[in-house]
PDB file of N, CA and C in Angstrom:
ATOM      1  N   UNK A   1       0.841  -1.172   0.000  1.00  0.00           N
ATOM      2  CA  UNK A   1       0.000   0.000   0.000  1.00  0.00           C
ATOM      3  C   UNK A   1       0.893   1.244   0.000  1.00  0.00           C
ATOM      4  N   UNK A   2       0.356   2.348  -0.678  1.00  0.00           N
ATOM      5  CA  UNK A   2       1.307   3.243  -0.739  1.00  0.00           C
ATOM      6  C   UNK A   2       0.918   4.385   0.143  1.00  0.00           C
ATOM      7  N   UNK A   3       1.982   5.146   0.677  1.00  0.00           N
ATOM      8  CA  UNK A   3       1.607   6.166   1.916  1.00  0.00           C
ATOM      9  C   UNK A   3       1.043   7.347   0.834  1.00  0.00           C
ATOM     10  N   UNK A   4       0.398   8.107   1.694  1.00  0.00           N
ATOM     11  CA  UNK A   4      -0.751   9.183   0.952  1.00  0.00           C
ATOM     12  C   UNK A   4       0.430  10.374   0.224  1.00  0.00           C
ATOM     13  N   UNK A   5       1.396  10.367   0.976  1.00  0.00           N
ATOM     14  CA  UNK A   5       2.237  11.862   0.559  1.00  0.00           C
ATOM     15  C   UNK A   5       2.928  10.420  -1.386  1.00  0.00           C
ATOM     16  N   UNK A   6       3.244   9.990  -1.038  1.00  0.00           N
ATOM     17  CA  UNK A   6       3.506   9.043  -2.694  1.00  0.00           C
ATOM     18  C   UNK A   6       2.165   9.166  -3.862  1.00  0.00           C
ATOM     19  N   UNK A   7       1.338   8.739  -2.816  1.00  0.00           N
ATOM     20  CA  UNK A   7       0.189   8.669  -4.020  1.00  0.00           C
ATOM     21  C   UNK A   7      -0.164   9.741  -4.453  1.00  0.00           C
ATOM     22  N   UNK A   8      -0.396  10.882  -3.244  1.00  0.00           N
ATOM     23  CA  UNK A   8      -0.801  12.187  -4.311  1.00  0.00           C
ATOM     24  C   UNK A   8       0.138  13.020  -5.201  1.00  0.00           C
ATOM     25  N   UNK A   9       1.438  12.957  -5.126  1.00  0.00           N
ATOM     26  CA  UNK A   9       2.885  12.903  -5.721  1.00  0.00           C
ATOM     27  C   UNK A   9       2.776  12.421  -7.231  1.00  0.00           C
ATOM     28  N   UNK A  10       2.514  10.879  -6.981  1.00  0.00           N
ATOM     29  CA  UNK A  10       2.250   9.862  -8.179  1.00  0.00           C
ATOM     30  C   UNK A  10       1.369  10.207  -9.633  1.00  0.00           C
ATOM     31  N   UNK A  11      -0.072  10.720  -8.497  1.00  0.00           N
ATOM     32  CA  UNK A  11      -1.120  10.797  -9.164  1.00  0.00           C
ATOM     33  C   UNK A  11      -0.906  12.211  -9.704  1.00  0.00           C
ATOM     34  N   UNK A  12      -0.427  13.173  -9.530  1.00  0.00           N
ATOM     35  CA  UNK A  12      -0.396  14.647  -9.678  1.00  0.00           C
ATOM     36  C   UNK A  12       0.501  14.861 -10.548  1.00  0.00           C
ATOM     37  N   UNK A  13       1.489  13.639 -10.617  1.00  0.00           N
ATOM     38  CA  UNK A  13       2.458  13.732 -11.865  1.00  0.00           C
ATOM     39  C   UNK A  13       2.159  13.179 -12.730  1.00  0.00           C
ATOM     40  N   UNK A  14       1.248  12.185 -12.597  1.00  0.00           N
ATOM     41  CA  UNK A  14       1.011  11.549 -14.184  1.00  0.00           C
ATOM     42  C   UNK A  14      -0.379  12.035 -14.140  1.00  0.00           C
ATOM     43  N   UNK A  15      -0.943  13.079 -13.642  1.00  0.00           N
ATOM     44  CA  UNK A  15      -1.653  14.090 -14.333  1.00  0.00           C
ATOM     45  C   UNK A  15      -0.893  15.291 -15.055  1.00  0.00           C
ATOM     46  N   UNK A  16       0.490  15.683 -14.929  1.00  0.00           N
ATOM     47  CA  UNK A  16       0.844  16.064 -15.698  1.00  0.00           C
ATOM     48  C   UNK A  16       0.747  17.563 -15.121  1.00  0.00           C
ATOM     49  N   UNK A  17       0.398  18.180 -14.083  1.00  0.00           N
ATOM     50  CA  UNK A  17       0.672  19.039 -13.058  1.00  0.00           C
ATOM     51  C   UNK A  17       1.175  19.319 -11.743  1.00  0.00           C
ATOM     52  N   UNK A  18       1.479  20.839 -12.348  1.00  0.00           N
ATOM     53  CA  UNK A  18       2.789  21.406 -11.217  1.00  0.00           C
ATOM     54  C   UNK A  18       1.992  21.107  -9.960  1.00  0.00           C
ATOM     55  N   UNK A  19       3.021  21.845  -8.854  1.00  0.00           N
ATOM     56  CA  UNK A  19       2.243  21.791  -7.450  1.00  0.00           C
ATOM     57  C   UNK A  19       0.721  22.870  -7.460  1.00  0.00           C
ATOM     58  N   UNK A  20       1.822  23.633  -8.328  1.00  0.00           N
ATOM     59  CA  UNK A  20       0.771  25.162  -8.135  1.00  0.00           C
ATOM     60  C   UNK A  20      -0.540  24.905  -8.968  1.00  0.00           C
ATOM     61  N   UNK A  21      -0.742  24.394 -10.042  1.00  0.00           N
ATOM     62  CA  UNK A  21      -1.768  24.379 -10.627  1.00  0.00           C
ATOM     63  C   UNK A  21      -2.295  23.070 -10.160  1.00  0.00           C
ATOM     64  N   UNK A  22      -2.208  22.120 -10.005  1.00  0.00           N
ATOM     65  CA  UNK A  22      -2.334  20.989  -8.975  1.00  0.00           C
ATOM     66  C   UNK A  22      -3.659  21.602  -7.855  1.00  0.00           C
ATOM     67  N   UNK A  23      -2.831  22.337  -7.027  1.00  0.00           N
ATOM     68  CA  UNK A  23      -3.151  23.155  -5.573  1.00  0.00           C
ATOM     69  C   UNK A  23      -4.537  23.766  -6.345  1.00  0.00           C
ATOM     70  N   UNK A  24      -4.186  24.583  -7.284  1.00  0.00           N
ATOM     71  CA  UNK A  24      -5.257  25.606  -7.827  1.00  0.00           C
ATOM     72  C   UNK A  24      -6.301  24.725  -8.190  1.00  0.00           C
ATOM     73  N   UNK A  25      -6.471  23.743  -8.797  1.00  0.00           N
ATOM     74  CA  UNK A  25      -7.720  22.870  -9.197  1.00  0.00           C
ATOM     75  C   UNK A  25      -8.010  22.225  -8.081  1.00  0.00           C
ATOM     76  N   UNK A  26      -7.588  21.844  -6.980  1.00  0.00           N
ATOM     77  CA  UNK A  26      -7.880  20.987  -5.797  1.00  0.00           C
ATOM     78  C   UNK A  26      -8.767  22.172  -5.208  1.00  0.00           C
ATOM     79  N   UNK A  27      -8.440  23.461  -5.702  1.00  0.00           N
ATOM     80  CA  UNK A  27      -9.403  24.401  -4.356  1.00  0.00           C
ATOM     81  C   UNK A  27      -8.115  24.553  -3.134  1.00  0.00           C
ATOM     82  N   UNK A  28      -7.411  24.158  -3.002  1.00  0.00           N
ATOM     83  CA  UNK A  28      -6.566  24.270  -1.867  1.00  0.00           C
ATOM     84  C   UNK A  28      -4.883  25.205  -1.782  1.00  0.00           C
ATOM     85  N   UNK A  29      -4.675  25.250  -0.944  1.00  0.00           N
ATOM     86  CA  UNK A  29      -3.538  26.355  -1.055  1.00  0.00           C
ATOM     87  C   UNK A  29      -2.594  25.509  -1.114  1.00  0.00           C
ATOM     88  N   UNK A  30      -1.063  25.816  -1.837  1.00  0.00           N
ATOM     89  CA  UNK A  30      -0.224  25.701  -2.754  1.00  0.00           C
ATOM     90  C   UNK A  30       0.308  24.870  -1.322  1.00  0.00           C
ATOM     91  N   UNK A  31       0.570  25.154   0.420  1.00  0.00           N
ATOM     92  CA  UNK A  31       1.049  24.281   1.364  1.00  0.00           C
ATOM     93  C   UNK A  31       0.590  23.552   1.141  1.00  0.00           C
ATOM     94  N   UNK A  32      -0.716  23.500   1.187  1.00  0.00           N
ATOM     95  CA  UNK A  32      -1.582  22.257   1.452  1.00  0.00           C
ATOM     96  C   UNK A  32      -1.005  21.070   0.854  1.00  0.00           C
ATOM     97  N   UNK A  33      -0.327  21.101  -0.573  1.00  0.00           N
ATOM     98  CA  UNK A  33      -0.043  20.245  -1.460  1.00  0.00           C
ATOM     99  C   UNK A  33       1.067  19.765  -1.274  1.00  0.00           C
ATOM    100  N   UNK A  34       1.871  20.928  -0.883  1.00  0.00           N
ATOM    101  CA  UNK A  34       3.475  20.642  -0.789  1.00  0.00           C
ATOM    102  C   UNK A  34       3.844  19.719   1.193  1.00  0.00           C
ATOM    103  N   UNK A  35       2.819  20.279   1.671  1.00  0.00           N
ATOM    104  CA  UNK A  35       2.743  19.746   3.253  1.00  0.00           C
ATOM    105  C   UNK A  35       2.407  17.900   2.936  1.00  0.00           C
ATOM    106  N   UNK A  36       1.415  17.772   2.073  1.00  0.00           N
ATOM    107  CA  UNK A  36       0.853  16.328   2.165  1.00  0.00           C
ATOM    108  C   UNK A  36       2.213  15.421   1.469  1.00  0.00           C
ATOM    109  N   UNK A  37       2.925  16.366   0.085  1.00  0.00           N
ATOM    110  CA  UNK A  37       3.466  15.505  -0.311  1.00  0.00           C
ATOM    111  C   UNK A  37       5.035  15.664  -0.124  1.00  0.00           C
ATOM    112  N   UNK A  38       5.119  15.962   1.333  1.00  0.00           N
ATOM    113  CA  UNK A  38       6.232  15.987   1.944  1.00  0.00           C
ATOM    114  C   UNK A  38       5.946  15.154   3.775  1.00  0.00           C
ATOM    115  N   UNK A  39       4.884  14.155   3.214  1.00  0.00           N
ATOM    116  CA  UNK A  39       4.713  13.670   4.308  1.00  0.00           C
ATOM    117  C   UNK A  39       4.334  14.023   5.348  1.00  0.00           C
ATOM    118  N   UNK A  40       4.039  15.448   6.063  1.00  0.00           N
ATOM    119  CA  UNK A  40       4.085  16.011   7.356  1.00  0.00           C
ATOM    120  C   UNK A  40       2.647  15.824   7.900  1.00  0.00           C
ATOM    121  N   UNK A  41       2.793  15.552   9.387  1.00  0.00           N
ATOM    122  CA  UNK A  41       1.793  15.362   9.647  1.00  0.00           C
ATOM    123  C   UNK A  41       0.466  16.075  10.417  1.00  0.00           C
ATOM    124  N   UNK A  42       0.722  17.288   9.808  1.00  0.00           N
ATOM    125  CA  UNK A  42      -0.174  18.317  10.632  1.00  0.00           C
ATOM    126  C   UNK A  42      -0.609  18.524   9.470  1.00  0.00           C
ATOM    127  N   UNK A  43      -1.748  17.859   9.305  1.00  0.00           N
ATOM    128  CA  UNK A  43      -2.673  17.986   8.070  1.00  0.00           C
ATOM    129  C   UNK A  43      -4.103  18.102   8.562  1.00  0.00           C
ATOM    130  N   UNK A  44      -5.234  18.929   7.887  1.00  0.00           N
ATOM    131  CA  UNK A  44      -6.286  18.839   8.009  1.00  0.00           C
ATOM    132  C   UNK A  44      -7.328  17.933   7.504  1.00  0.00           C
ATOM    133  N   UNK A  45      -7.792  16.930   8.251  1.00  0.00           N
ATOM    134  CA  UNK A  45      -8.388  15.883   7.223  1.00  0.00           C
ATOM    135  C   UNK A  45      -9.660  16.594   5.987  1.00  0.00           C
ATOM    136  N   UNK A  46     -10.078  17.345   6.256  1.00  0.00           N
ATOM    137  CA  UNK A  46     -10.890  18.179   5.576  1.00  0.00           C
ATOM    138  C   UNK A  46      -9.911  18.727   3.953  1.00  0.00           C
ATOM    139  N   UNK A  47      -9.056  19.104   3.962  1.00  0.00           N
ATOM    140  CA  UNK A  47      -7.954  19.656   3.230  1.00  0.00           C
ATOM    141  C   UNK A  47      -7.137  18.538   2.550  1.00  0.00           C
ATOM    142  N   UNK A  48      -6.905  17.019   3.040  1.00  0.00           N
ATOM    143  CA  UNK A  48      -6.367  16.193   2.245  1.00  0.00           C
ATOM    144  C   UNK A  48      -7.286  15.771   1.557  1.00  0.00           C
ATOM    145  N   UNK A  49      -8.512  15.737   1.979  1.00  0.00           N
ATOM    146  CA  UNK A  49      -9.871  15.000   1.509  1.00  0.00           C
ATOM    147  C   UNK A  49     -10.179  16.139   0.004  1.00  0.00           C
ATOM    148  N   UNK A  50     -10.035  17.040   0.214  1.00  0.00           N
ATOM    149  CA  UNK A  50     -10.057  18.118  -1.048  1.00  0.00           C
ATOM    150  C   UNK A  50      -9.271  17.486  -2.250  1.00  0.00           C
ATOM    151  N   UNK A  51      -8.116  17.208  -1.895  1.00  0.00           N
ATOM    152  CA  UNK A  51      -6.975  16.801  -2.598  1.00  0.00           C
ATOM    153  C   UNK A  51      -7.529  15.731  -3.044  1.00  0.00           C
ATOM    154  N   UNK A  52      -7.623  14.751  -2.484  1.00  0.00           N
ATOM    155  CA  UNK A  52      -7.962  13.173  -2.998  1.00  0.00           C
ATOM    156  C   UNK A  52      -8.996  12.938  -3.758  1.00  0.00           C
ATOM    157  N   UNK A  53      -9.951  14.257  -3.616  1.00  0.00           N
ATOM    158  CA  UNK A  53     -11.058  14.298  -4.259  1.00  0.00           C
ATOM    159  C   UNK A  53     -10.673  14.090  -5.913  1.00  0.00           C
ATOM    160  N   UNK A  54      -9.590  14.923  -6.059  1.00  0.00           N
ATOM    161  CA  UNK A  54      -9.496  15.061  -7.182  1.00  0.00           C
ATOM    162  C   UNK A  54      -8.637  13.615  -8.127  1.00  0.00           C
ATOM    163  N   UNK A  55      -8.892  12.750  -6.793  1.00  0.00           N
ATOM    164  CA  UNK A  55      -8.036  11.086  -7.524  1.00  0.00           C
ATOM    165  C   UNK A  55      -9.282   9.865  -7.264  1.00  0.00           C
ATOM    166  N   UNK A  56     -11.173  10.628  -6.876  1.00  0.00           N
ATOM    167  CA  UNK A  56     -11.556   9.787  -6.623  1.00  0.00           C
ATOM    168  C   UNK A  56     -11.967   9.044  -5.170  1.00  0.00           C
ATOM    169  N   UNK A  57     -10.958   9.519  -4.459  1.00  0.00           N
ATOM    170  CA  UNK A  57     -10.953   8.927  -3.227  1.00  0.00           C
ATOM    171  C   UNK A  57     -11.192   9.691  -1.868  1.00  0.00           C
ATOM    172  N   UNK A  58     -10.902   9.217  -0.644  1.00  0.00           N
ATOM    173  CA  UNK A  58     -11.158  10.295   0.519  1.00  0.00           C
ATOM    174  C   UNK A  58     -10.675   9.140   2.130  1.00  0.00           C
ATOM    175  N   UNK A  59     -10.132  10.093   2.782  1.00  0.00           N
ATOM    176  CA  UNK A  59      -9.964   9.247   4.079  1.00  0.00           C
ATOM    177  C   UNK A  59     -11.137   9.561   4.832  1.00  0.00           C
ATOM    178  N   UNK A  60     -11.250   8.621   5.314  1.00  0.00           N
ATOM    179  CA  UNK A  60     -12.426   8.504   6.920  1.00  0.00           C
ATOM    180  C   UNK A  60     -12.045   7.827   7.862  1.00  0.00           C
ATOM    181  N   UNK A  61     -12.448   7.890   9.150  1.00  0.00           N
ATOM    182  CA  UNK A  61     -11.845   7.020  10.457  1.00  0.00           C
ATOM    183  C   UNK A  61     -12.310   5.873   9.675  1.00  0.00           C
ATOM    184  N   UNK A  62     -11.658   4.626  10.462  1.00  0.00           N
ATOM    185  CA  UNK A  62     -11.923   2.907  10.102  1.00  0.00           C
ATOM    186  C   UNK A  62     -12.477   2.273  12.001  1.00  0.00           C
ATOM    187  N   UNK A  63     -13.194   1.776  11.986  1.00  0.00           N
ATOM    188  CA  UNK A  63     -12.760   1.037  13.212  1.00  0.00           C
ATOM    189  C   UNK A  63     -11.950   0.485  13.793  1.00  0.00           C
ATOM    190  N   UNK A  64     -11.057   0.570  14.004  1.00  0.00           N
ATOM    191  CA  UNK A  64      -9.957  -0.870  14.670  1.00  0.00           C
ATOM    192  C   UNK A  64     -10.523  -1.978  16.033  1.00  0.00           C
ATOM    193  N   UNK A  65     -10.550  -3.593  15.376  1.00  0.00           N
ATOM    194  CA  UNK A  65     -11.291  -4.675  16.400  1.00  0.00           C
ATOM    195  C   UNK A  65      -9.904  -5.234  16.201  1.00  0.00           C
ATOM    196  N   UNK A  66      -9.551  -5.779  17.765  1.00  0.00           N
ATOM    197  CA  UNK A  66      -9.080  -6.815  17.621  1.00  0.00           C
ATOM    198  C   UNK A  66      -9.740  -7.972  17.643  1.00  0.00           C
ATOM    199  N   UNK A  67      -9.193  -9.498  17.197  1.00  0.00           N
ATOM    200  CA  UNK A  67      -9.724 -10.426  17.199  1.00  0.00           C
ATOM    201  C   UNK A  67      -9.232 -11.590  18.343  1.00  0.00           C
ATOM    202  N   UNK A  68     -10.078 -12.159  18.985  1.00  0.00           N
ATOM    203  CA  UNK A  68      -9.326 -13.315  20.240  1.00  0.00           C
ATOM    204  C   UNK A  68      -9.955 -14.510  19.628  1.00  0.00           C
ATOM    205  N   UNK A  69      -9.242 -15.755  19.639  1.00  0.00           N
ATOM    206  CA  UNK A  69      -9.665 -17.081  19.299  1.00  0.00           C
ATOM    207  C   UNK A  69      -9.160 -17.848  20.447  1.00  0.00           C
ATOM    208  N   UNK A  70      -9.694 -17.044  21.516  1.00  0.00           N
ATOM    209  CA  UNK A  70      -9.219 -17.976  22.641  1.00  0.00           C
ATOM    210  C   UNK A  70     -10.126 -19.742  23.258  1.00  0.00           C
ATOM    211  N   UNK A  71     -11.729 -18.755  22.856  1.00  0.00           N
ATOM    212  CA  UNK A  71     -12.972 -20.502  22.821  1.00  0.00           C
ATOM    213  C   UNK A  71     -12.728 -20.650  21.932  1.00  0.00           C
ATOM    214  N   UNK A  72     -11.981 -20.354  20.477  1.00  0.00           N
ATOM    215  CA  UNK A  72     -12.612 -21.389  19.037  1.00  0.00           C
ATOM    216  C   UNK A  72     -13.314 -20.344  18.289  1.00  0.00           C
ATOM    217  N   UNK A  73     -13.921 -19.469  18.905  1.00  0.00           N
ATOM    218  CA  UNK A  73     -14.493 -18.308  18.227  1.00  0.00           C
ATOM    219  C   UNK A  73     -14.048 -17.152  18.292  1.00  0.00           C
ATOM    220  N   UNK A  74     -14.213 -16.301  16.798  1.00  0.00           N
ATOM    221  CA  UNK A  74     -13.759 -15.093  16.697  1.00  0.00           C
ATOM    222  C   UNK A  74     -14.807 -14.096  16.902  1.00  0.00           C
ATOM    223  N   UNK A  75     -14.304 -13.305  18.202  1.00  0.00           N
ATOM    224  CA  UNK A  75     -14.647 -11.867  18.920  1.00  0.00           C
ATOM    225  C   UNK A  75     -14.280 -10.787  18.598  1.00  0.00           C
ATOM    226  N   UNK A  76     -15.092 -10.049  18.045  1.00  0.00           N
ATOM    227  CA  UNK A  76     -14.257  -8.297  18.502  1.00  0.00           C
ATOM    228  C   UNK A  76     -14.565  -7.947  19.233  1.00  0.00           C
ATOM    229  N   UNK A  77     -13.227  -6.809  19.192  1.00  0.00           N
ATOM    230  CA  UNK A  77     -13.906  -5.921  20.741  1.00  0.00           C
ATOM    231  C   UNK A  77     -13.007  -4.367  20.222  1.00  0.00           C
ATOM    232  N   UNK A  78     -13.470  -3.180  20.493  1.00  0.00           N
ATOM    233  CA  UNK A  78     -12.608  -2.101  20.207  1.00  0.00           C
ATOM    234  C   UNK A  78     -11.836  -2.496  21.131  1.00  0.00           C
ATOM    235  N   UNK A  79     -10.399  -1.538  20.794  1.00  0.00           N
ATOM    236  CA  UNK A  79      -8.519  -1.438  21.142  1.00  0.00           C
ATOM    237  C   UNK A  79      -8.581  -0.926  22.155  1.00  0.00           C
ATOM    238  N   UNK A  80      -9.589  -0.130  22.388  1.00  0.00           N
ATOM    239  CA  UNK A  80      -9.781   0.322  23.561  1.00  0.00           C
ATOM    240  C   UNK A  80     -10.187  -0.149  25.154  1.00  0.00           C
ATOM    241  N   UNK A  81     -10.815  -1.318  24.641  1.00  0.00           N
ATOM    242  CA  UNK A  81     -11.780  -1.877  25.705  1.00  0.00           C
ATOM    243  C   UNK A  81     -10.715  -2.930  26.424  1.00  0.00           C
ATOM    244  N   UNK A  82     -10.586  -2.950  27.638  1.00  0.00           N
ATOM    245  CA  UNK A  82      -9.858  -4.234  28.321  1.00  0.00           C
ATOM    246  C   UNK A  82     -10.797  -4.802  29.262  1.00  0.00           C
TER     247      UNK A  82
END
């Protein structure tokens, strides 16, 4: 799987645009672009979601369960819960 600062990198180059015009069609400011695809992690999920828009896609929370097969059967339970 590829980390988000690669893919929007990837995708933005074989669209065949700069950062700046990139930024300018996303709706988003010229950091915004250069912040995601320099990895950093003080990002606004609202603001990458702009970006990704423009590849199709979008982040959202996921649940995280772990699983126990301790009877034979598989349980979740949130990461949280002990």
């Amino acid at each position: 799987m590829k980390s988000l600062h690669a893919f929007v990198k990837d995708k933005r180059k074989e669209a065949g645009l700069t950062q700046e015009r990139f930024a300018e069609k996303a709706g988003v400011a010229l950091t915004v672009v250069r912040k995601i695809e320099q990895g950093k992690s003080d990002l606004q999920l609202e603001k990458v979601n702009q970006v990704l828009k423009m590849f199709g896609h979008v982040l959202a929370p996921v649940s995280l369960k772990v699983f126990s097969n301790a009877d034979g059967n598989e349980k979740s339970r949130d990461i949280l819960q002990d």
